[in-house]
N, C-alpha and C. Protein backbone atom coordinates (compact mmCIF):
# COMPACT_ATOMS: atom_id res chain seq x y z
N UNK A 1 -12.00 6.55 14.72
CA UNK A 1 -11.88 6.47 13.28
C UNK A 1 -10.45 6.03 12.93
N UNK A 2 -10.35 4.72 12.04
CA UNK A 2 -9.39 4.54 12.05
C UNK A 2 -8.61 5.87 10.91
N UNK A 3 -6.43 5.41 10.74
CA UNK A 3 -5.95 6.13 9.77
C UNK A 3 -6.23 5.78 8.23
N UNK A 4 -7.13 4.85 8.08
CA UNK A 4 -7.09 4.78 6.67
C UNK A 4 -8.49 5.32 6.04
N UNK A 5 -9.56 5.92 7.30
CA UNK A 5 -10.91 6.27 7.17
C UNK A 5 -10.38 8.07 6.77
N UNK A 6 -9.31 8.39 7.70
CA UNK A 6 -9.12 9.58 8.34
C UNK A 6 -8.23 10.34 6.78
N UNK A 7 -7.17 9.18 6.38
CA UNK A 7 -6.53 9.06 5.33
C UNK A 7 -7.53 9.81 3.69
N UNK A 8 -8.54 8.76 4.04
CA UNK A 8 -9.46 8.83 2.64
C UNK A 8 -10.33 9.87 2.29
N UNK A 9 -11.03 10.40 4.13
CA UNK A 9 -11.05 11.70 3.64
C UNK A 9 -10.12 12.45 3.58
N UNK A 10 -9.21 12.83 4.12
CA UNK A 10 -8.06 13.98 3.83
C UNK A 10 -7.70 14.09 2.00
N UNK A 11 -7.71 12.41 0.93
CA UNK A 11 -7.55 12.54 -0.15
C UNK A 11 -9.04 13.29 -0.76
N UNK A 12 -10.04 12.98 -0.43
CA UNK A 12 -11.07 13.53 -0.97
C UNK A 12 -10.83 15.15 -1.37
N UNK A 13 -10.76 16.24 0.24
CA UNK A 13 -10.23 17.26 0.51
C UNK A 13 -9.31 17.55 -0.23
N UNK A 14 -8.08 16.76 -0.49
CA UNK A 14 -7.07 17.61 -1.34
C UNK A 14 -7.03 17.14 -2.53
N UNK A 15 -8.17 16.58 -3.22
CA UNK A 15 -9.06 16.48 -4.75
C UNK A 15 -9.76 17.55 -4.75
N UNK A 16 -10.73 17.65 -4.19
CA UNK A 16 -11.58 18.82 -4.30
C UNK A 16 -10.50 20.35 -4.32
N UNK A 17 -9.98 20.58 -3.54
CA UNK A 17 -8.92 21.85 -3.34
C UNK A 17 -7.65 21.60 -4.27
N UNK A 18 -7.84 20.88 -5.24
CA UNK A 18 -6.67 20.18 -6.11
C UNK A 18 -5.16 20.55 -6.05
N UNK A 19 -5.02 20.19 -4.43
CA UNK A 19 -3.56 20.44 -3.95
C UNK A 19 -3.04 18.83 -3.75
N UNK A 20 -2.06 19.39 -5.30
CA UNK A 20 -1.28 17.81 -5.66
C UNK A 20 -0.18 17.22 -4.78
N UNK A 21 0.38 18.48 -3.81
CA UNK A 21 1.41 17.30 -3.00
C UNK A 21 0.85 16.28 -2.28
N UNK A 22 -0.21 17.11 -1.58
CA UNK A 22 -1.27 16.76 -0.88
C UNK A 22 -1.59 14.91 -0.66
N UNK A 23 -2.47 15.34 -2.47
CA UNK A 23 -3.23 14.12 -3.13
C UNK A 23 -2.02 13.01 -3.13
N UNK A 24 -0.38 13.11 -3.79
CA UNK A 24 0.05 12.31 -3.85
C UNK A 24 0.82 11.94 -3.03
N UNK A 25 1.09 12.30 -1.69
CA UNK A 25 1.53 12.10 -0.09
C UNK A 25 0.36 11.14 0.26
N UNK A 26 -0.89 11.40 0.55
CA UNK A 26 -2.11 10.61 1.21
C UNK A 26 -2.44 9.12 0.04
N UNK A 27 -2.97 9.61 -1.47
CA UNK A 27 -1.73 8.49 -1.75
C UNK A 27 -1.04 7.25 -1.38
N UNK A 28 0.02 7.90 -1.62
CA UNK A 28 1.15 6.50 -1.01
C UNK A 28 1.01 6.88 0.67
N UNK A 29 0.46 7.00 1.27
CA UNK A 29 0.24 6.85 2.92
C UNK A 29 -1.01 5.51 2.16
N UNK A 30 -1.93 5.76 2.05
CA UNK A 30 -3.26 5.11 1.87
C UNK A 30 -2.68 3.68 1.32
N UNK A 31 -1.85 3.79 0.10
CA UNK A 31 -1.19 2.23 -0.14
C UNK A 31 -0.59 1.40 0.13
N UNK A 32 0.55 2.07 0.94
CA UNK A 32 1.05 1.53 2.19
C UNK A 32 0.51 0.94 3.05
N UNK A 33 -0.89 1.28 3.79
CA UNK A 33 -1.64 0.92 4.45
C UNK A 33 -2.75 -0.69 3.57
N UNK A 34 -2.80 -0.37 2.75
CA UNK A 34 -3.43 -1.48 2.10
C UNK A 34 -2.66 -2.74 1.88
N UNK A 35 -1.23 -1.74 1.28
CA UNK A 35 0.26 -3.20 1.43
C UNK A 35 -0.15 -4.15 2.51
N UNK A 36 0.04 -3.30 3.82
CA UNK A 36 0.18 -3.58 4.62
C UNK A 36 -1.21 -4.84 5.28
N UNK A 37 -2.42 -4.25 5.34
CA UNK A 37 -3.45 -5.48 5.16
C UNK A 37 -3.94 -6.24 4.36
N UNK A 38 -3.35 -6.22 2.80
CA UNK A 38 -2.64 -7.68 2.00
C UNK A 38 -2.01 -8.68 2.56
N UNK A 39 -0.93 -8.43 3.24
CA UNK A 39 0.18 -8.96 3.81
C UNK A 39 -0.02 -9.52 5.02
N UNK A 40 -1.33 -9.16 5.56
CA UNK A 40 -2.18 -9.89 6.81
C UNK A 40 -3.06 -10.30 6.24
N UNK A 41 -3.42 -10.37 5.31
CA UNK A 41 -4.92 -11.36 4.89
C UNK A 41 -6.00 -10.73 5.30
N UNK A 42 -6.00 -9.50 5.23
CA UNK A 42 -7.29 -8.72 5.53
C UNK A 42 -7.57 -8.44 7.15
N UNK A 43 -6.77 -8.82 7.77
CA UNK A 43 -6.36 -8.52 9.08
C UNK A 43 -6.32 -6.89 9.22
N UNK A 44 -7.05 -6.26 10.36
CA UNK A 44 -7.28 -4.93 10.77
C UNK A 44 -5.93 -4.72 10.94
N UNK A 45 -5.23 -3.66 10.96
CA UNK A 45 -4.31 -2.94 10.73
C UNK A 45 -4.42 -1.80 12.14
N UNK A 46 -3.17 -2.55 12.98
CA UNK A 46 -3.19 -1.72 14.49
C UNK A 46 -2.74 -0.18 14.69
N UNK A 47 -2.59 0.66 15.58
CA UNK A 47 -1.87 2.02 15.00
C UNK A 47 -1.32 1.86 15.72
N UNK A 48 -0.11 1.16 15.57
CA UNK A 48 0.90 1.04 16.27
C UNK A 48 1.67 0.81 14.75
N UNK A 49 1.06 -0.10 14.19
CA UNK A 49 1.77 0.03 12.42
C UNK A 49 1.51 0.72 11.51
N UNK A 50 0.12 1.52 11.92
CA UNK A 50 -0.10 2.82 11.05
C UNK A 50 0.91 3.79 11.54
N UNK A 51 1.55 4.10 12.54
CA UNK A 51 2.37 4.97 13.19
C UNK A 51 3.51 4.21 12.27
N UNK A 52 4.13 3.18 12.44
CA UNK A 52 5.25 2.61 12.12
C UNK A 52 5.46 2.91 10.55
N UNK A 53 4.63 3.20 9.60
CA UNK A 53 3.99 3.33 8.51
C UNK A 53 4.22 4.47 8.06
N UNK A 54 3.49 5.72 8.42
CA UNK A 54 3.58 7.15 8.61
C UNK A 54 5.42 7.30 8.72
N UNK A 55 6.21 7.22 10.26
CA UNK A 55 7.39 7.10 10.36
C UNK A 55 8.43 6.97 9.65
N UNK A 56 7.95 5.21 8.82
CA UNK A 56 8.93 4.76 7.72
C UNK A 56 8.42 6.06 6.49
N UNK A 57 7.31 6.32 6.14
CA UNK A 57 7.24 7.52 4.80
C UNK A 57 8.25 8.59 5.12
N UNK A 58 8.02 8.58 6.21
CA UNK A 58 8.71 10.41 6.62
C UNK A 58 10.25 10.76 7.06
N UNK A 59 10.36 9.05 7.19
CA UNK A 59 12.01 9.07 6.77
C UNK A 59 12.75 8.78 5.64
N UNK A 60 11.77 8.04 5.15
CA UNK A 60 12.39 7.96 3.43
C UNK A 60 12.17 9.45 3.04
N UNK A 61 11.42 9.92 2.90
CA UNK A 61 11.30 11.89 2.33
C UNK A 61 12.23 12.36 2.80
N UNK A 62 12.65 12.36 4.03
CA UNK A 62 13.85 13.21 4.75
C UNK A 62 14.99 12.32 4.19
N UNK A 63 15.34 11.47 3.74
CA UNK A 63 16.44 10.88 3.60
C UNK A 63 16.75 11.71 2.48
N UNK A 64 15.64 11.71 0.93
CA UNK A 64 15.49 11.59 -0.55
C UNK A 64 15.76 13.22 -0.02
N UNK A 65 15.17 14.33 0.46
CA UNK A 65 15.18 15.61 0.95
C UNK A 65 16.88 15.49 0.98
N UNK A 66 17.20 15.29 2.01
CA UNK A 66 19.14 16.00 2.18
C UNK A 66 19.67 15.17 0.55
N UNK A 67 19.37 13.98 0.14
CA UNK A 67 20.30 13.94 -1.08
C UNK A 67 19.65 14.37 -2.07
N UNK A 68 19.07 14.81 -2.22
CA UNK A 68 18.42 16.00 -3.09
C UNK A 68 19.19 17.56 -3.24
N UNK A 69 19.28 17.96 -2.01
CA UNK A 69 19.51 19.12 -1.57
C UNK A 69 21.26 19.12 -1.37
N UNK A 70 21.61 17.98 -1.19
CA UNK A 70 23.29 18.06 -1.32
C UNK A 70 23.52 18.07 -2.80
N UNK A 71 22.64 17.37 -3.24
CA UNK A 71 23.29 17.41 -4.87
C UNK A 71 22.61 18.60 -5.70
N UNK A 72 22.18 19.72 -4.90
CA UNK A 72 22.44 21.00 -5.31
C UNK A 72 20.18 20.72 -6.05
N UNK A 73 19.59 20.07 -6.11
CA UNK A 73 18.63 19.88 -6.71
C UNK A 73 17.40 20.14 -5.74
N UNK A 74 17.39 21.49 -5.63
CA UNK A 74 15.96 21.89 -4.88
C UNK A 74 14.83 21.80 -4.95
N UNK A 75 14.47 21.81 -6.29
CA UNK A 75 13.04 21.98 -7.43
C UNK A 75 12.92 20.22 -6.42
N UNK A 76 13.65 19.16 -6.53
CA UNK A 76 13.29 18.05 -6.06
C UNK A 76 13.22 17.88 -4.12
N UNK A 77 13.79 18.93 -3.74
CA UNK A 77 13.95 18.48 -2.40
C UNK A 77 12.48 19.10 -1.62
N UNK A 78 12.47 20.06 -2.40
CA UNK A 78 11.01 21.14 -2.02
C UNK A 78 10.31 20.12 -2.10
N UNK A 79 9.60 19.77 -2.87
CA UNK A 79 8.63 18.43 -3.12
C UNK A 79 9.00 17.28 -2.33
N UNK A 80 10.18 16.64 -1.90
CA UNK A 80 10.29 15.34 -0.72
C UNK A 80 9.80 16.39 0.76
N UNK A 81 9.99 17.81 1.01
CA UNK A 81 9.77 18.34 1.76
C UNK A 81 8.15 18.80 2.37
N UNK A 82 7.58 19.01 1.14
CA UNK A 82 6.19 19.47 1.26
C UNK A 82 5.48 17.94 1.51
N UNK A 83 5.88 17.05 1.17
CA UNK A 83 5.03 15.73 1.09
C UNK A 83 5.94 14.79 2.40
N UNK A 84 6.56 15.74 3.20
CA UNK A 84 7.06 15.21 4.51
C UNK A 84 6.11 15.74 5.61
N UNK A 85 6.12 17.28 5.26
CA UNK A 85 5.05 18.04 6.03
C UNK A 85 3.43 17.49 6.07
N UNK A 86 2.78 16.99 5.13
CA UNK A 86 1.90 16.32 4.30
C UNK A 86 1.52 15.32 5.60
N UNK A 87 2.26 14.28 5.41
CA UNK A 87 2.48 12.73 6.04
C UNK A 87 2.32 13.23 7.37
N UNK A 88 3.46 14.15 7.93
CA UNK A 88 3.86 14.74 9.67
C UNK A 88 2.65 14.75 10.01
N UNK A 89 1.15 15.56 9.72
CA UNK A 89 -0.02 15.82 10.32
C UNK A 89 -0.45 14.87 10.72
N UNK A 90 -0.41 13.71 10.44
CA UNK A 90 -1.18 12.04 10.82
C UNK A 90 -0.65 12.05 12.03
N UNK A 91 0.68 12.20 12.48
CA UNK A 91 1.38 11.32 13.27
C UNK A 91 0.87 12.00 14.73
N UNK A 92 1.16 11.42 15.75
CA UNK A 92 0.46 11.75 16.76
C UNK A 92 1.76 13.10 17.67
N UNK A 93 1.38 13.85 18.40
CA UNK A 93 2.17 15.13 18.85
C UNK A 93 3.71 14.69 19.30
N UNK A 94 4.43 15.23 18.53
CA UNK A 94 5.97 15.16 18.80
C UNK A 94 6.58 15.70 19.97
N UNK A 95 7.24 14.95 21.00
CA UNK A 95 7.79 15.65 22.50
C UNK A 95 9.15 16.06 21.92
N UNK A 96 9.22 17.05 22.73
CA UNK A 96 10.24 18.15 22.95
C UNK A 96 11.56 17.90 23.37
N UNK A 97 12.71 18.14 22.90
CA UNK A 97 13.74 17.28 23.51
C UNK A 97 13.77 17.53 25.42
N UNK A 98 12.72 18.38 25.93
CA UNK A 98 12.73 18.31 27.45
C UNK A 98 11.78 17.10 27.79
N UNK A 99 10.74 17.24 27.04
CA UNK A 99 9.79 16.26 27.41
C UNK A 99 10.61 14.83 26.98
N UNK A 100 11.37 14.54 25.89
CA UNK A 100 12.06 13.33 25.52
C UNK A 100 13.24 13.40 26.49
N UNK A 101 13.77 14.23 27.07
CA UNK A 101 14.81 13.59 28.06
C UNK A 101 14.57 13.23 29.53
N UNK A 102 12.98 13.74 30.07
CA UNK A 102 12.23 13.13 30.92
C UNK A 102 11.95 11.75 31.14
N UNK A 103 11.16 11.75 29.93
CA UNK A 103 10.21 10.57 29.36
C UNK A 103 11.65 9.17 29.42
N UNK A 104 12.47 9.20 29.24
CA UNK A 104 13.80 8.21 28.64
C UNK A 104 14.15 8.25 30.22
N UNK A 105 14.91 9.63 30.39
CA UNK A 105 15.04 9.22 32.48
C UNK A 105 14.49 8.72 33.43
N UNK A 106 13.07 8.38 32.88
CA UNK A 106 12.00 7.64 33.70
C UNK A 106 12.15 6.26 32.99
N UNK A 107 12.84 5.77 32.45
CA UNK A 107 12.96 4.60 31.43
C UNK A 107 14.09 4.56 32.18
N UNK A 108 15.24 5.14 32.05
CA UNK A 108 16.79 4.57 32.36
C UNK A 108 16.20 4.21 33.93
N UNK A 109 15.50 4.77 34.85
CA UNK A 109 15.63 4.30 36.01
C UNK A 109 14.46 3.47 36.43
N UNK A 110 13.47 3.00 35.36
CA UNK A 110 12.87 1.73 35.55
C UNK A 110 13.59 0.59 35.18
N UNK A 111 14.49 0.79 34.01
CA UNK A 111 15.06 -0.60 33.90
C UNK A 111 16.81 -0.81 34.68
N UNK A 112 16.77 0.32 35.17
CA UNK A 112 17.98 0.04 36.20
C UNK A 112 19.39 -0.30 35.40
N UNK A 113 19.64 0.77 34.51
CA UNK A 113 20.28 0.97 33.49
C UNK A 113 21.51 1.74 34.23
N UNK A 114 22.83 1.75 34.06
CA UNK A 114 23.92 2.43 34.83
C UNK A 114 24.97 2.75 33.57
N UNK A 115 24.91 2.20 33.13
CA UNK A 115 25.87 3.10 32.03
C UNK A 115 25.96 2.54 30.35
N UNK A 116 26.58 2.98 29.83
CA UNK A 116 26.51 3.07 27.82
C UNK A 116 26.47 1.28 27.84
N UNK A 117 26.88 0.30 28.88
CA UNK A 117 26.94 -0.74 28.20
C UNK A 117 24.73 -1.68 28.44
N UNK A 118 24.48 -0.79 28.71
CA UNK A 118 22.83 -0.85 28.74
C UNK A 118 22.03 -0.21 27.85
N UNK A 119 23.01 0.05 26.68
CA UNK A 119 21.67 0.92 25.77
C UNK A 119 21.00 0.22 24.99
N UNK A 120 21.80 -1.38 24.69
CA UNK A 120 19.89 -2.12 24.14
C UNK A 120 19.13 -2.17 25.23
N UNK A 121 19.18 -2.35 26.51
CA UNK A 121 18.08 -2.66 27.60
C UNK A 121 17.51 -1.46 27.28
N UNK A 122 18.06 -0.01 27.40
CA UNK A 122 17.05 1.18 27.30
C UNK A 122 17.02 1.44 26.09
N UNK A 123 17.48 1.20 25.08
CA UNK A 123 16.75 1.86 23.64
C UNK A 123 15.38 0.68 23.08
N UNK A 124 15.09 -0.47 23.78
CA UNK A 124 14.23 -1.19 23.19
C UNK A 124 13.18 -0.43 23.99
N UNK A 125 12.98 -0.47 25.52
CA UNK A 125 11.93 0.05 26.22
C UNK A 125 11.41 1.43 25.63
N UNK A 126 12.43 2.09 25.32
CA UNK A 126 11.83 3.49 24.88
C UNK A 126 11.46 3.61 23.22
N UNK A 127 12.19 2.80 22.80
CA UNK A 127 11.55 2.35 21.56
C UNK A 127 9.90 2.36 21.59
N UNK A 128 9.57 0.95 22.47
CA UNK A 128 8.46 0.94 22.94
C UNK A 128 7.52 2.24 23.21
N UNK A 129 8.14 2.42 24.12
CA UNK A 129 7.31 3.39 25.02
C UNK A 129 7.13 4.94 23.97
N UNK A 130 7.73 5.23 23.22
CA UNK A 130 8.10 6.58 22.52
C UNK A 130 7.76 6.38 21.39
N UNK A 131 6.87 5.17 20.63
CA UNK A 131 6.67 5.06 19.57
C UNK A 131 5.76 6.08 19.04
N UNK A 132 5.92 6.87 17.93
CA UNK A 132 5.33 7.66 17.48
C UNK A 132 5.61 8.85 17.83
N UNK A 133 6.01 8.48 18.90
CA UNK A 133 6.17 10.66 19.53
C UNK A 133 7.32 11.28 19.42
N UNK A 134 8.10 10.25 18.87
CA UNK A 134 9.15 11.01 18.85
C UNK A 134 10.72 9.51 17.68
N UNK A 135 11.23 10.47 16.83
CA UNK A 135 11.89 9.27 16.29
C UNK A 135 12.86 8.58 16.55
N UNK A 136 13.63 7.48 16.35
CA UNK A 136 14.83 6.47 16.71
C UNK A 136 15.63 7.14 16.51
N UNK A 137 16.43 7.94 15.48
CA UNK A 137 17.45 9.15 15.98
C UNK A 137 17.73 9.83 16.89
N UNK A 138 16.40 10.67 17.83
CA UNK A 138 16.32 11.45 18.56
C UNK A 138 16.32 10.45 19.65
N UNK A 139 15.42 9.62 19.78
CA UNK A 139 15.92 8.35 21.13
C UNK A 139 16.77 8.42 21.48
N UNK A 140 18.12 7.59 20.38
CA UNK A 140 19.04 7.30 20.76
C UNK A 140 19.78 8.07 21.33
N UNK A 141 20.17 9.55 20.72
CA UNK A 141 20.74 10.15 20.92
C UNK A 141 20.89 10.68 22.63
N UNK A 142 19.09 10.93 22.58
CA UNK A 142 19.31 10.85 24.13
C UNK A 142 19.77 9.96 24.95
N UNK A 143 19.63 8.89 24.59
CA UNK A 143 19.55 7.67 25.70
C UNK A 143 21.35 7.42 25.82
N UNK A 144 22.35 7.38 24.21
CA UNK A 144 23.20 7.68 24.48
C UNK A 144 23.84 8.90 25.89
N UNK A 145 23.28 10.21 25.35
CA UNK A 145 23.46 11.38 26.15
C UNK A 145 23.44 11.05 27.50
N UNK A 146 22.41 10.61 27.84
CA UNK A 146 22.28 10.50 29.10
C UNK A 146 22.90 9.26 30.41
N UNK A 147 22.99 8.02 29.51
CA UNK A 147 23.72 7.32 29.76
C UNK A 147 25.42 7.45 29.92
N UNK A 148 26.00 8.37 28.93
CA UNK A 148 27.49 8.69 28.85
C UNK A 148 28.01 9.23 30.65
């Protein structure tokens, strides 16, 4: 089933149970997704860009969340927060920074990576390889880490 089948019921569900973060998180997930096969000409829509999709929502919320919350305005950050949590359920299971510093060490020593001046060779592969499970912040950081 694809995310935009999976999407449409989840809006149904949080119509019926008339839980509005809900409705207006799935929402803009669901339009996004339509943007998105406009912009292909009706072209199926891979989940590799439904992931990419989901990702980009849930970092704009977390972004709008801390400047919300620095500028002292909670009533607004609660709401980028609940409709972060919202979006998070789609995405497929998040690894652990043990499981992400595995997963990347098995990367640094397939591409035969030796030190910080190789972190586009290893941040594209794990890019790749880690899509969805885990985000480009947390990548890097490792791949920095471990490389240093």
């Amino acid at each position: 089933m694809s995310l935009e089948n999976i999407i449409s019921d989840a809006i149904k569900t949080a119509m019926r149970e008339k839980d509005r973060v809900a409705l207006d998180s799935l929402r803009a997930v669901k339009s996004q997704i339509l943007l998105l096969k406009t912009e292909a000409r009706g072209a199926e829509v891979s989940a590799e860009q439904e992931i990419a999709i989901l990702q980009r929502m849930i970092k704009q919320r977390k972004d709008s969340f801390e400047q919300f919350s620095a500028q002292g305005r909670q009533d607004l950050a609660e709401v980028e927060e609940a409709q972060m949590k919202v979006i998070e359920k789609f995405l497929p299971k998040q690894l652990s920074a043990e499981e992400l510093e595995t997963e990347i060490k098995t990367i640094i020593s397939d591409t035969g990576a030796e030190s910080i001046k190789d972190l586009g060779k290893v941040m594209g592969a794990a890019s790749k390889a880690l899509a969805g499970k885990s985000d480009g912040k947390s990548i890097s950081e490792m791949v920095k880490k471990l490389l240093s």
